[in-house]
C-alpha atoms as a PDB file:
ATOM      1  CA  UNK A   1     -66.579 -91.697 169.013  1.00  0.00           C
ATOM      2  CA  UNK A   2     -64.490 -93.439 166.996  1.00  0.00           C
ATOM      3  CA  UNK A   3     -61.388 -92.014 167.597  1.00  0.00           C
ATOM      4  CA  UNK A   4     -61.425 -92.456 171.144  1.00  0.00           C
ATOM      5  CA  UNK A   5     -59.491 -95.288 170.968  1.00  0.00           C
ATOM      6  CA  UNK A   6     -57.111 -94.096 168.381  1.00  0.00           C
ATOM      7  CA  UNK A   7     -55.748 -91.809 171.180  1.00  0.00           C
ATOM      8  CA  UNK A   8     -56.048 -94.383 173.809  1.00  0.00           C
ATOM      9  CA  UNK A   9     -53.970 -96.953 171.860  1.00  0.00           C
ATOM     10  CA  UNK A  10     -51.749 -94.792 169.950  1.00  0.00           C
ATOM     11  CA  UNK A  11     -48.348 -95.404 172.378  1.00  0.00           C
ATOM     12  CA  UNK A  12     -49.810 -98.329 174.038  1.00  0.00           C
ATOM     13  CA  UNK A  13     -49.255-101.131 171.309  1.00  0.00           C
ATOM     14  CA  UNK A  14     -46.295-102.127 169.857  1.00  0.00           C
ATOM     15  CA  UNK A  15     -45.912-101.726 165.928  1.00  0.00           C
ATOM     16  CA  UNK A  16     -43.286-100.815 163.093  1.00  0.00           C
ATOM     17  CA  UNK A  17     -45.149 -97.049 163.158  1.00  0.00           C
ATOM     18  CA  UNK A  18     -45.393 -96.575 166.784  1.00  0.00           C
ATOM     19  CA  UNK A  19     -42.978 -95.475 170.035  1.00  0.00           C
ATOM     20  CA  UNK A  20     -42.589 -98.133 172.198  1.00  0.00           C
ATOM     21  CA  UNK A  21     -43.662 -98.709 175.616  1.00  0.00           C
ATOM     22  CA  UNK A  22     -41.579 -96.540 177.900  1.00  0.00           C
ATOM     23  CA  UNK A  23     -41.100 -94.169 175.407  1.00  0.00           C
ATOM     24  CA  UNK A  24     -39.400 -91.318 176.837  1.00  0.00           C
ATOM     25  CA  UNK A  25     -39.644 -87.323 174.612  1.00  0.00           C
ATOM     26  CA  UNK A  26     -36.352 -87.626 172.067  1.00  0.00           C
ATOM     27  CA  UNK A  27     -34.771 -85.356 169.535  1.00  0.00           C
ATOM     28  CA  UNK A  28     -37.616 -86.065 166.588  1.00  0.00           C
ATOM     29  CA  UNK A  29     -34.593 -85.406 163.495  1.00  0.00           C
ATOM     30  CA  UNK A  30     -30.880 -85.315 164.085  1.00  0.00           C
ATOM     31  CA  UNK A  31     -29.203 -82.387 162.792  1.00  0.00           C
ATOM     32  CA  UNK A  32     -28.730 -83.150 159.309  1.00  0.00           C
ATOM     33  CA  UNK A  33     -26.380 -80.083 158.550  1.00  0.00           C
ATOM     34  CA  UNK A  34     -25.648 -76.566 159.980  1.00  0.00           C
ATOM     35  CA  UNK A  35     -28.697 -75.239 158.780  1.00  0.00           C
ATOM     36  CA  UNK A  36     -31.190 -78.014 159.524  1.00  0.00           C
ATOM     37  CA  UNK A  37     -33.102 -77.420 163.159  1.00  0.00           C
ATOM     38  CA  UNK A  38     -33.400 -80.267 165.519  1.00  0.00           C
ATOM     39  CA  UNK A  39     -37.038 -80.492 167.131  1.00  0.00           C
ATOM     40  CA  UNK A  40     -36.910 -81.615 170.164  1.00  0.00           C
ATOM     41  CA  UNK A  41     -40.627 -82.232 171.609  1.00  0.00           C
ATOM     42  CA  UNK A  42     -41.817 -79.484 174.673  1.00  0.00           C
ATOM     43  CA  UNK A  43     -43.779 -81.488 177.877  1.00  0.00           C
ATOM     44  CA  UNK A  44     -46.329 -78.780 178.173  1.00  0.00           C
ATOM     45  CA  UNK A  45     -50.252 -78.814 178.444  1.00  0.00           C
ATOM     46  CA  UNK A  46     -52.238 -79.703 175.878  1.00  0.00           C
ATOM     47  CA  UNK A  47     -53.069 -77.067 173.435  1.00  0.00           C
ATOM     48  CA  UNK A  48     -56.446 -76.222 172.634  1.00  0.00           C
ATOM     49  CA  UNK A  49     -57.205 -75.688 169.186  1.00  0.00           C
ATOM     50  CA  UNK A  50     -59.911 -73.658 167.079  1.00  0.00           C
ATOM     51  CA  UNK A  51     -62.840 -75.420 165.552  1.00  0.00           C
ATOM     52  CA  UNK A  52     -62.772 -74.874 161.993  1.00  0.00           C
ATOM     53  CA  UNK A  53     -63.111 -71.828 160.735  1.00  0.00           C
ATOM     54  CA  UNK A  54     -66.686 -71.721 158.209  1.00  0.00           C
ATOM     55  CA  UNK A  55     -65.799 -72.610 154.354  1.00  0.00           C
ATOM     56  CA  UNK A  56     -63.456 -70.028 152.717  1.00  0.00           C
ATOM     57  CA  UNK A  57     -61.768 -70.310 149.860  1.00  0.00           C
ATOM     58  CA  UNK A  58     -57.806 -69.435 149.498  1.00  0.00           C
ATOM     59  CA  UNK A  59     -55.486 -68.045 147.330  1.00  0.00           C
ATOM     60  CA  UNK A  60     -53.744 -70.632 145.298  1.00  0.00           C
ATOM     61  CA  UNK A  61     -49.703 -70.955 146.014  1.00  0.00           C
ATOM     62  CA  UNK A  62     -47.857 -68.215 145.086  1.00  0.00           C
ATOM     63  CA  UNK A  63     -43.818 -67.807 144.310  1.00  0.00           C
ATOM     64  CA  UNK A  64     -42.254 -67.893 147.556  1.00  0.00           C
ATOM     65  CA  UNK A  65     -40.099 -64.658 148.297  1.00  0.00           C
ATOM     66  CA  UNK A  66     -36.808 -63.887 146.987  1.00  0.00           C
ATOM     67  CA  UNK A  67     -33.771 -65.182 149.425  1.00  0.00           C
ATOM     68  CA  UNK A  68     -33.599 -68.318 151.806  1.00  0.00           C
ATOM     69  CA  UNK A  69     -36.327 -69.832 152.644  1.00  0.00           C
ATOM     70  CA  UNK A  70     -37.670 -71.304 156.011  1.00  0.00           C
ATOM     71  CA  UNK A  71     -39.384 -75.186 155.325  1.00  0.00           C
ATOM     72  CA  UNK A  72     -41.091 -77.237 158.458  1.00  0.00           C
ATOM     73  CA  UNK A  73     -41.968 -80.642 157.749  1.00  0.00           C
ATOM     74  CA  UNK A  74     -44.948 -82.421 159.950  1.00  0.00           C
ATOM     75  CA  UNK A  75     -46.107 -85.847 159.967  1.00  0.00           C
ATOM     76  CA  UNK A  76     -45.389 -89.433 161.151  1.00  0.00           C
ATOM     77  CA  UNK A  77     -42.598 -91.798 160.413  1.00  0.00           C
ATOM     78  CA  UNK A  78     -42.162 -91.030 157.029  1.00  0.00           C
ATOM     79  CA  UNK A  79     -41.381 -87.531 157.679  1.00  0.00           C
ATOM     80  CA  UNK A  80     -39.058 -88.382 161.003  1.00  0.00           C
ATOM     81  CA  UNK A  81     -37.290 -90.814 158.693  1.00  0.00           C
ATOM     82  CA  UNK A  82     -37.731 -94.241 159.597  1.00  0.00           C
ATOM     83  CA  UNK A  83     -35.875 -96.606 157.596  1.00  0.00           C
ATOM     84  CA  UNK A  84     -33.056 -94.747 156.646  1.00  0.00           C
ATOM     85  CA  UNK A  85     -29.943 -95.467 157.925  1.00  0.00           C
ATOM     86  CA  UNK A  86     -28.261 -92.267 157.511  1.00  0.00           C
ATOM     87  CA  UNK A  87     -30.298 -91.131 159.979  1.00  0.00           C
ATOM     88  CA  UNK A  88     -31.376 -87.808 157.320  1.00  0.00           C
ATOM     89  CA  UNK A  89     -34.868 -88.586 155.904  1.00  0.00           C
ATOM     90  CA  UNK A  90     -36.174 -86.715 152.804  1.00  0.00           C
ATOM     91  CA  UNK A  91     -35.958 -83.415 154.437  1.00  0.00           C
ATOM     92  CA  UNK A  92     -32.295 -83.212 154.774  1.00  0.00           C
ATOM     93  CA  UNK A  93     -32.252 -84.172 151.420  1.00  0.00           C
ATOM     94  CA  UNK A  94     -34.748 -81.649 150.206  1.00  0.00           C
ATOM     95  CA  UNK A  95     -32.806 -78.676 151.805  1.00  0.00           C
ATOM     96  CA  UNK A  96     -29.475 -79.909 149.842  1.00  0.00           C
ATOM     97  CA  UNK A  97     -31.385 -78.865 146.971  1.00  0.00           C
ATOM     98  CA  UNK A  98     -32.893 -76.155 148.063  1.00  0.00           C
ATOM     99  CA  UNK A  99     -29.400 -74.402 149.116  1.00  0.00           C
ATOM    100  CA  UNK A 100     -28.446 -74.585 145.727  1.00  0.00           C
ATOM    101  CA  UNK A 101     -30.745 -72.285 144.726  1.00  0.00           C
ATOM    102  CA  UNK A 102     -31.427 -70.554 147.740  1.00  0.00           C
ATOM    103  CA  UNK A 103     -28.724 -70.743 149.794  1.00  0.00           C
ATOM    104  CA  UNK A 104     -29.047 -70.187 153.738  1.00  0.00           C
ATOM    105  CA  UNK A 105     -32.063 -71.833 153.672  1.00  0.00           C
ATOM    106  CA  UNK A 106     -33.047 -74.410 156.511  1.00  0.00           C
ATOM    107  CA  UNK A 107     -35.671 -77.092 157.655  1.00  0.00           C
ATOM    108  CA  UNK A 108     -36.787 -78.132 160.598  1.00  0.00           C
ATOM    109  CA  UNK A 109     -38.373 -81.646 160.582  1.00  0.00           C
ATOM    110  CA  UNK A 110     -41.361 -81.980 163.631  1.00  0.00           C
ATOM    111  CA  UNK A 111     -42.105 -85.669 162.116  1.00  0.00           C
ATOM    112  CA  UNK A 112     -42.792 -88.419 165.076  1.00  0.00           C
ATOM    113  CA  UNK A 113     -43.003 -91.756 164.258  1.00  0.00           C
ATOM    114  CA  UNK A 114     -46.471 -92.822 165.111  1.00  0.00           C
ATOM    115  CA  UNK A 115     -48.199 -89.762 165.319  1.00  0.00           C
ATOM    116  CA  UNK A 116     -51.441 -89.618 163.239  1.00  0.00           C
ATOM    117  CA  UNK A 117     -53.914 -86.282 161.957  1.00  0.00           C
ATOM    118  CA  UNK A 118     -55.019 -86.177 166.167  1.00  0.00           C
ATOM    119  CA  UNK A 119     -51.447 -85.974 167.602  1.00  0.00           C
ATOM    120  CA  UNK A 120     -50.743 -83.705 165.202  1.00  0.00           C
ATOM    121  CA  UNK A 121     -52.741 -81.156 166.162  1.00  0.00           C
ATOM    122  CA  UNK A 122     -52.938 -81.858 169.985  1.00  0.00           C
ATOM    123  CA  UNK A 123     -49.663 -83.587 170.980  1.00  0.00           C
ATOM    124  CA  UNK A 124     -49.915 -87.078 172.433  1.00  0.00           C
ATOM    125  CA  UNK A 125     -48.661 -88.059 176.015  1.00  0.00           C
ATOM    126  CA  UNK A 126     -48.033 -84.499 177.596  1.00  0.00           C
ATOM    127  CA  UNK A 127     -45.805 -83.366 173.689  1.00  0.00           C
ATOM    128  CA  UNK A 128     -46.979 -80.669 172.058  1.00  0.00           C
ATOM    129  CA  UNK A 129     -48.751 -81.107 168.853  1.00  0.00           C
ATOM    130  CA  UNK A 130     -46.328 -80.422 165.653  1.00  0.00           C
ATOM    131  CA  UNK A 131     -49.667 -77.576 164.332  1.00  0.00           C
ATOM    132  CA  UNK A 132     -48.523 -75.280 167.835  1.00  0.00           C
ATOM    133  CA  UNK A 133     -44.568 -75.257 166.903  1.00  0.00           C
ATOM    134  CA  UNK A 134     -45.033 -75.455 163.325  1.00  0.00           C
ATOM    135  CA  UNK A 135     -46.732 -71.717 163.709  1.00  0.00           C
ATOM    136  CA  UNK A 136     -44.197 -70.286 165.585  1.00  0.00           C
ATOM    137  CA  UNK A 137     -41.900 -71.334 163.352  1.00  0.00           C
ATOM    138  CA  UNK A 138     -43.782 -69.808 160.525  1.00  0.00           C
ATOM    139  CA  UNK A 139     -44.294 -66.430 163.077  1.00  0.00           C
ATOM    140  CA  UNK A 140     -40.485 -66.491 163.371  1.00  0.00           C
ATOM    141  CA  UNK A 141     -40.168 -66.315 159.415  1.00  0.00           C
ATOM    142  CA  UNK A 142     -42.775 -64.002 159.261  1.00  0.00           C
ATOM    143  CA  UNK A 143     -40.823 -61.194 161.156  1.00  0.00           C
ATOM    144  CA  UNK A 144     -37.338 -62.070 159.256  1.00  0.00           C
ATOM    145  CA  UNK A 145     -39.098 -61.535 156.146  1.00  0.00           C
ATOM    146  CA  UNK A 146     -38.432 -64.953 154.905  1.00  0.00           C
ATOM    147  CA  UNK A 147     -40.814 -67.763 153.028  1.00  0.00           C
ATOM    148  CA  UNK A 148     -42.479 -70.265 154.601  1.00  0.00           C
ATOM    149  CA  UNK A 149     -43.352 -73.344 153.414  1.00  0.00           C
ATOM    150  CA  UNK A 150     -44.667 -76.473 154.805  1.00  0.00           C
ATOM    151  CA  UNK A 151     -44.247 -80.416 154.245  1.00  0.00           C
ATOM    152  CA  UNK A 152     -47.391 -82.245 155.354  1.00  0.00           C
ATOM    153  CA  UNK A 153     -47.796 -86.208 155.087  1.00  0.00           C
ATOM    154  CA  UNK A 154     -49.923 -87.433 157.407  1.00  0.00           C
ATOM    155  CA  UNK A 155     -53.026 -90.253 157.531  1.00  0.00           C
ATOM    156  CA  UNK A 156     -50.736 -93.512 157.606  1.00  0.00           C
ATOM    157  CA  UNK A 157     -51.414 -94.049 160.787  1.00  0.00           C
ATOM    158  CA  UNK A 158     -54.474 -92.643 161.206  1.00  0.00           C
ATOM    159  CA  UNK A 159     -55.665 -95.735 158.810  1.00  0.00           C
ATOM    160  CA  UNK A 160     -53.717 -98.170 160.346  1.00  0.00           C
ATOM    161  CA  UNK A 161     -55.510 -97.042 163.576  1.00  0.00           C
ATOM    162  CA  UNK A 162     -59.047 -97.249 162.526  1.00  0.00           C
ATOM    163  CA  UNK A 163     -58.563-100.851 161.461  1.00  0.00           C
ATOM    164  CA  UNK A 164     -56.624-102.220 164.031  1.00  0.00           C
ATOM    165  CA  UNK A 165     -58.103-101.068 167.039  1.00  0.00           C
ATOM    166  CA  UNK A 166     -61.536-100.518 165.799  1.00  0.00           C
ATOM    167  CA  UNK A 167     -63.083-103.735 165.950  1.00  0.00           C
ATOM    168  CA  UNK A 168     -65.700-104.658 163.560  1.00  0.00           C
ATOM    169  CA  UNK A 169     -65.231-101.593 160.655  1.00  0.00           C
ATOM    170  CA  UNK A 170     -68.730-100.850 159.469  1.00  0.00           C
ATOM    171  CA  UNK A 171     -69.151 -98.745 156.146  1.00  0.00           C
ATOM    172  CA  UNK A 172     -70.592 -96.037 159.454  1.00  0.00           C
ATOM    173  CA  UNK A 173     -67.511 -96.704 160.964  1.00  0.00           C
ATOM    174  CA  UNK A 174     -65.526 -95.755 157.734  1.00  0.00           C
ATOM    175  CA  UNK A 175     -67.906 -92.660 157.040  1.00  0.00           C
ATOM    176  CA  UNK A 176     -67.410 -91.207 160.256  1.00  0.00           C
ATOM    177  CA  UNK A 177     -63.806 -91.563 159.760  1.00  0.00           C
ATOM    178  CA  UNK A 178     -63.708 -89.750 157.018  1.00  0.00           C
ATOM    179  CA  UNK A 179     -65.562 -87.211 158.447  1.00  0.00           C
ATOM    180  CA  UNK A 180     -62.632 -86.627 161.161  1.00  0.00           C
ATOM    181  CA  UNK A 181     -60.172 -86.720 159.130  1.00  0.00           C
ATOM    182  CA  UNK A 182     -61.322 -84.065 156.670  1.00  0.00           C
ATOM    183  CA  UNK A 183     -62.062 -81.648 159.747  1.00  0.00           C
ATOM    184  CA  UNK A 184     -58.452 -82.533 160.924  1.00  0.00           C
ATOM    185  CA  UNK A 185     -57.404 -81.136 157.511  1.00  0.00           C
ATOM    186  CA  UNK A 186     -58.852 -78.645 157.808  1.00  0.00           C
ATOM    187  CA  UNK A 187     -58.057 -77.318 161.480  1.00  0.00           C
ATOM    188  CA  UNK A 188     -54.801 -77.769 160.100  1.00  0.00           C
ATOM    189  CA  UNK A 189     -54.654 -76.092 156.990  1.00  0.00           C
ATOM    190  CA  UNK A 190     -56.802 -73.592 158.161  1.00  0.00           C
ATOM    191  CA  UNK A 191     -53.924 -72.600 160.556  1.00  0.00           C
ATOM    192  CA  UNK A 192     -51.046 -73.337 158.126  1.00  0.00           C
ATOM    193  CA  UNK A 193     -52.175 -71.118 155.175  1.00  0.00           C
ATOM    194  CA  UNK A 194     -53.408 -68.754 157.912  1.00  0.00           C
ATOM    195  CA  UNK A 195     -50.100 -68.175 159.373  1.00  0.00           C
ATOM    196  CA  UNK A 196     -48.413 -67.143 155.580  1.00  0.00           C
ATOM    197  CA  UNK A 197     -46.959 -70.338 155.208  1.00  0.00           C
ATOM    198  CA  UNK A 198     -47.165 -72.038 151.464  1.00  0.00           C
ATOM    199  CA  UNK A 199     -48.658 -75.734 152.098  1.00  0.00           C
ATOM    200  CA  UNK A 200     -47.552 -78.813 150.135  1.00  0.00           C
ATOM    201  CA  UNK A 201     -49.443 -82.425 151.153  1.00  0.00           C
ATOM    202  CA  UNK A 202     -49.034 -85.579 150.007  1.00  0.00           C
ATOM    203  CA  UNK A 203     -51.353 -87.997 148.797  1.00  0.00           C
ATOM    204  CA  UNK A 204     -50.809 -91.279 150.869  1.00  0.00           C
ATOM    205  CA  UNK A 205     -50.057 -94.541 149.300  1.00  0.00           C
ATOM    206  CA  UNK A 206     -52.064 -97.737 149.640  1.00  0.00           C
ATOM    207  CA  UNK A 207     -50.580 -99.222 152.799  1.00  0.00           C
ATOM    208  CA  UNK A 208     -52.383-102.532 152.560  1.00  0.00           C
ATOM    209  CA  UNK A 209     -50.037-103.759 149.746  1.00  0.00           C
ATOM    210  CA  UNK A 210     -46.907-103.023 151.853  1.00  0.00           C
ATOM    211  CA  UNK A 211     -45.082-105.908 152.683  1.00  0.00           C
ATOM    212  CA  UNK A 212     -45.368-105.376 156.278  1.00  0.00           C
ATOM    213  CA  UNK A 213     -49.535-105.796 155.745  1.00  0.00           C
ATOM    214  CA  UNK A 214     -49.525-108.430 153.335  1.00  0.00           C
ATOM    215  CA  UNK A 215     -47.423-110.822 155.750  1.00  0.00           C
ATOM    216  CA  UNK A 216     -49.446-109.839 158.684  1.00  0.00           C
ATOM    217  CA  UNK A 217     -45.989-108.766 160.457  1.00  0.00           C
ATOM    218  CA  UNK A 218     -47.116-105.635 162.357  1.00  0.00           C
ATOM    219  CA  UNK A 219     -51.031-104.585 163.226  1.00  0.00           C
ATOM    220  CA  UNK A 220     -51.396-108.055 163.142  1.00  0.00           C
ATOM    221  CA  UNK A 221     -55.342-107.526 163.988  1.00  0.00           C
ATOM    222  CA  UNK A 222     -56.273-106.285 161.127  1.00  0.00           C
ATOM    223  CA  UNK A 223     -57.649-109.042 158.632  1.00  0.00           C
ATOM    224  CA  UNK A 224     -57.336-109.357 154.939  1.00  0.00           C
ATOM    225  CA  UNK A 225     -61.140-108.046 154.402  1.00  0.00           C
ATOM    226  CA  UNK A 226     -59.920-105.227 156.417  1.00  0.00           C
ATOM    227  CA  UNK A 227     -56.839-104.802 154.363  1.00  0.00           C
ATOM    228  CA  UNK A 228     -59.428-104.847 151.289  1.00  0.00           C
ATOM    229  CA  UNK A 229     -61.395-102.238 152.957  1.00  0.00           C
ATOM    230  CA  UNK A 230     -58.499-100.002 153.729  1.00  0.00           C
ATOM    231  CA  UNK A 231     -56.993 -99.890 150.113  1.00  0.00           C
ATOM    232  CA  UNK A 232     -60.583 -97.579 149.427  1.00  0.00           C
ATOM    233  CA  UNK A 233     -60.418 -95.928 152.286  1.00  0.00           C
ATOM    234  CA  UNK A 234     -57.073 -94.753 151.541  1.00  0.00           C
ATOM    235  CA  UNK A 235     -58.870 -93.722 147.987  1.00  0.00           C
ATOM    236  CA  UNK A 236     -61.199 -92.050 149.958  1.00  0.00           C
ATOM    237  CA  UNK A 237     -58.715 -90.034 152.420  1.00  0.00           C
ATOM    238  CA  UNK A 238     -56.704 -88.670 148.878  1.00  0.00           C
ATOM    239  CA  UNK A 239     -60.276 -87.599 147.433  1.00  0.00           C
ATOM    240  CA  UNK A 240     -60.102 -84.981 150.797  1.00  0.00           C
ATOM    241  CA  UNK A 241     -56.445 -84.387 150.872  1.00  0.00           C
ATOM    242  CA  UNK A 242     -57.610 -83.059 147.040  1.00  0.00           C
ATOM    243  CA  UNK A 243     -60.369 -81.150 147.709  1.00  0.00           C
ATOM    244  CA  UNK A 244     -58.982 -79.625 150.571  1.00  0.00           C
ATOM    245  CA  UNK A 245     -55.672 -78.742 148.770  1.00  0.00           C
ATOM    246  CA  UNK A 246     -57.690 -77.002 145.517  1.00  0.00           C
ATOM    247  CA  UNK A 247     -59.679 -74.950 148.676  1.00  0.00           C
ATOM    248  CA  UNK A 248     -56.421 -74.170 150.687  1.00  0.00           C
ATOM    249  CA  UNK A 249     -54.334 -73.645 147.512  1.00  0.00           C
ATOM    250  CA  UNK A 250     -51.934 -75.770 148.636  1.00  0.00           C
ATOM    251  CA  UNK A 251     -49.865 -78.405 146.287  1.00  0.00           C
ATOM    252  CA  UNK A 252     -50.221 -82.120 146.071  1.00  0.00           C
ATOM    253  CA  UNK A 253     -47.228 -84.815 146.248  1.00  0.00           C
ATOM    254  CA  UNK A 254     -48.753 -87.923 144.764  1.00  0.00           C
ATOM    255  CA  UNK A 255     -47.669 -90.797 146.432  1.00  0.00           C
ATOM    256  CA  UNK A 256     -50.613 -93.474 145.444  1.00  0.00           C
ATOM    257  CA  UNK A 257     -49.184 -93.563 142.081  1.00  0.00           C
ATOM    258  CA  UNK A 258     -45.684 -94.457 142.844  1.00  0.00           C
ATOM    259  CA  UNK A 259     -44.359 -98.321 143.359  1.00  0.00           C
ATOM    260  CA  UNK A 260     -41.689 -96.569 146.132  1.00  0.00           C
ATOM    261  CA  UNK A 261     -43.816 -98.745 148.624  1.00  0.00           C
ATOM    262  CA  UNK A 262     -44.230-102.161 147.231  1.00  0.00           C
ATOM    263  CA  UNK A 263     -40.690-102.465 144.911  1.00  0.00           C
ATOM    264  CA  UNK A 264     -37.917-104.237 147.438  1.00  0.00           C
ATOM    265  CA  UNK A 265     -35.432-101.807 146.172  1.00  0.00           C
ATOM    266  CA  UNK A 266     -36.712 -99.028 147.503  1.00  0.00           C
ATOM    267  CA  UNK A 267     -38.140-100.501 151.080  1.00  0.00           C
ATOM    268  CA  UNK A 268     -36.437-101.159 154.221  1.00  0.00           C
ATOM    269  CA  UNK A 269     -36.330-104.334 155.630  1.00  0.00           C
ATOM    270  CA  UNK A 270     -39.557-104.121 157.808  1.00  0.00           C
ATOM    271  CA  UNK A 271     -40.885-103.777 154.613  1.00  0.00           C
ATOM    272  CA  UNK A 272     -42.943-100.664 155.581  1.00  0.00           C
ATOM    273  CA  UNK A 273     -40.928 -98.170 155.616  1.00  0.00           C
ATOM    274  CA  UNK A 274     -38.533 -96.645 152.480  1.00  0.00           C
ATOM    275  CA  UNK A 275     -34.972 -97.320 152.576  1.00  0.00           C
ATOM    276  CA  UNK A 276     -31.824 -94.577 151.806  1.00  0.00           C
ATOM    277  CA  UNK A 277     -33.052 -94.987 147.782  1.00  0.00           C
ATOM    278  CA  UNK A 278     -36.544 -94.815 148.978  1.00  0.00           C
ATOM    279  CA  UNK A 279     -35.946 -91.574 150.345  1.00  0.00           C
ATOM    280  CA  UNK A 280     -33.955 -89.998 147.726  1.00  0.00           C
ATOM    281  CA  UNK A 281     -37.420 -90.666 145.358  1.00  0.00           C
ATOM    282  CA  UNK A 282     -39.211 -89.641 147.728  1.00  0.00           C
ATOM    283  CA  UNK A 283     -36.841 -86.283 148.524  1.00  0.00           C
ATOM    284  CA  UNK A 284     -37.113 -85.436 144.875  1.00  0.00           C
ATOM    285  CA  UNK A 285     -40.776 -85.907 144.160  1.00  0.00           C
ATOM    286  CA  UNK A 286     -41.569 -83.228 147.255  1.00  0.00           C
ATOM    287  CA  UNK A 287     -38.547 -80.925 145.554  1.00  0.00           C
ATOM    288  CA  UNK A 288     -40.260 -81.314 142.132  1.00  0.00           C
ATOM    289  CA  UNK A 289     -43.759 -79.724 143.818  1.00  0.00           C
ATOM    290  CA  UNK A 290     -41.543 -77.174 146.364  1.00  0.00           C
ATOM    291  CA  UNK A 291     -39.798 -75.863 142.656  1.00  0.00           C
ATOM    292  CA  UNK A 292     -43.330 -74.923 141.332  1.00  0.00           C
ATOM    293  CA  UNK A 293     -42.847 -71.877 143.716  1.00  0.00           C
ATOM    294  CA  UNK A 294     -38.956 -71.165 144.041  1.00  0.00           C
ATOM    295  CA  UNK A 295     -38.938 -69.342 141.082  1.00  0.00           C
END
């Protein structure tokens, strides 16, 4: 299948995205302030996950309950918060704003550089998958009586992936890719919106006109006909990050359509990831979506 070697590879190669060789389980966010949670990655077995559930339809997002509010954010190196030097990524930033409103509020941030829509959900390398911890988090609000709401940006990798360690890409190859990816989505959202939690995603951007992909610095297989075939595929993976937000009623982050990727001021110098002004765009684009249902 073709993800086989997505799992095989994903720690195994060095890139701007992954963990290095030797790699050894590390705090995944530093505490940012009193009230954000560091997640530290749990060695345990494997989980095993649900199949999807059969097509059901759910409520759209609703206001989030009065009082602080509980947020978990889940994806790859763009949620850990690569590139920024404070070391605070755009969740720290999110919760400042949050606690202005709703004070006592607090996030914990399960991003791993890396990780793509697989890891996710079944932990990579003995870690538990961020799906497993973000529930109990979401339990834990659950019997405080607080609201839930999660950050979800994931499928970076999963594209860089597919092209770098898939050999010859077919339009097959691409179609079954899709096809995993959207059951991903929904495995995961199926859980997510199942648990109570609120669900915001993001749309990904088009990673082949990065710097780091145009200048053939990092996944330095992939060619530029590849490059050409990713920037649809990413139009394809936003086409089911869509659909499955309308059927989850979860709320969209649009990424594709900003430059926060491809303008120098806002990119780190690996030229893939955003910088401290990256990150503050970035912070306030997911606040402008979470604000839909603070009040």
């Amino acid at each position: 299948m073709k993800r086989v070697y997505i799992l095989t590879a994903l720690f195994l190669s060095a890139c701007l995205q992954e963990i290095p060789a030797g790699w050894t389980p590390q705090p995944t966010a530093e505490v940012l302030s009193t009230e954000v949670v560091t997640a530290t990655p749990q060695i345990v077995p494997t989980p095993i996950l649900p199949s999807p559930t059969p097509y059901v339809e759910y409520p759209p997002a609703s206001t989030l309950p009065a009082g602080p509010i509980t947020m978990i954010a889940i994806g790859d190196s763009l949620t850990q918060g690569d590139g920024d030097e404070t070391g605070r990524g755009y969740p720290a930033r999110v919760l400042d704003m949050v606690n202005t409103i709703r004070p006592n509020s607090s996030i914990t941030n399960f991003g791993q550089s890396g990780w793509n829509s697989d890891a996710l959900i079944n932990g990579d390398q003995g870690v538990l998958g961020q799906l497993e911890r973000t529930i109990a988090e979401v339990q834990i609000a659950n019997e405080q009586g607080r609201g839930s709401v999660v950050f979800m940006w994931i499928g970076s990798n999963d594209l860089w992936y597919l092209y770098e360690y898939g050999g010859d890409v077919t339009d097959d190859a691409e179609a079954l890719d899709i096809q995993h990816f959207s059951t991903n989505l929904d495995v995961i959202l199926t859980s997510l919106r199942g648990s109570g939690a609120q669900v915001i995603i993001a749309l990904l951007d088009d990673q082949s006109r990065r710097q780091v992909a145009l200048q053939g610095e990092a996944f330095t297989s992939i060619t530029l006909d590849e490059l050409n075939r990713m920037s649809v595929q990413v139009q394809r993976y936003n086409e089911v990050i869509t659909k499955k937000a309308d059927q989850y009623g979860a709320l969209i982050v649009d990424f594709y359509s900003t430059d926060i990727f491809t303008n120098p001021a806002t990119l780190y110098d690996d030229g893939n990831h955003p910088n401290q002004a990256g990150y503050d765009l970035i912070a306030q684009k997911w606040y402008e979506a979470l604000s839909l249902i603070l009040e």
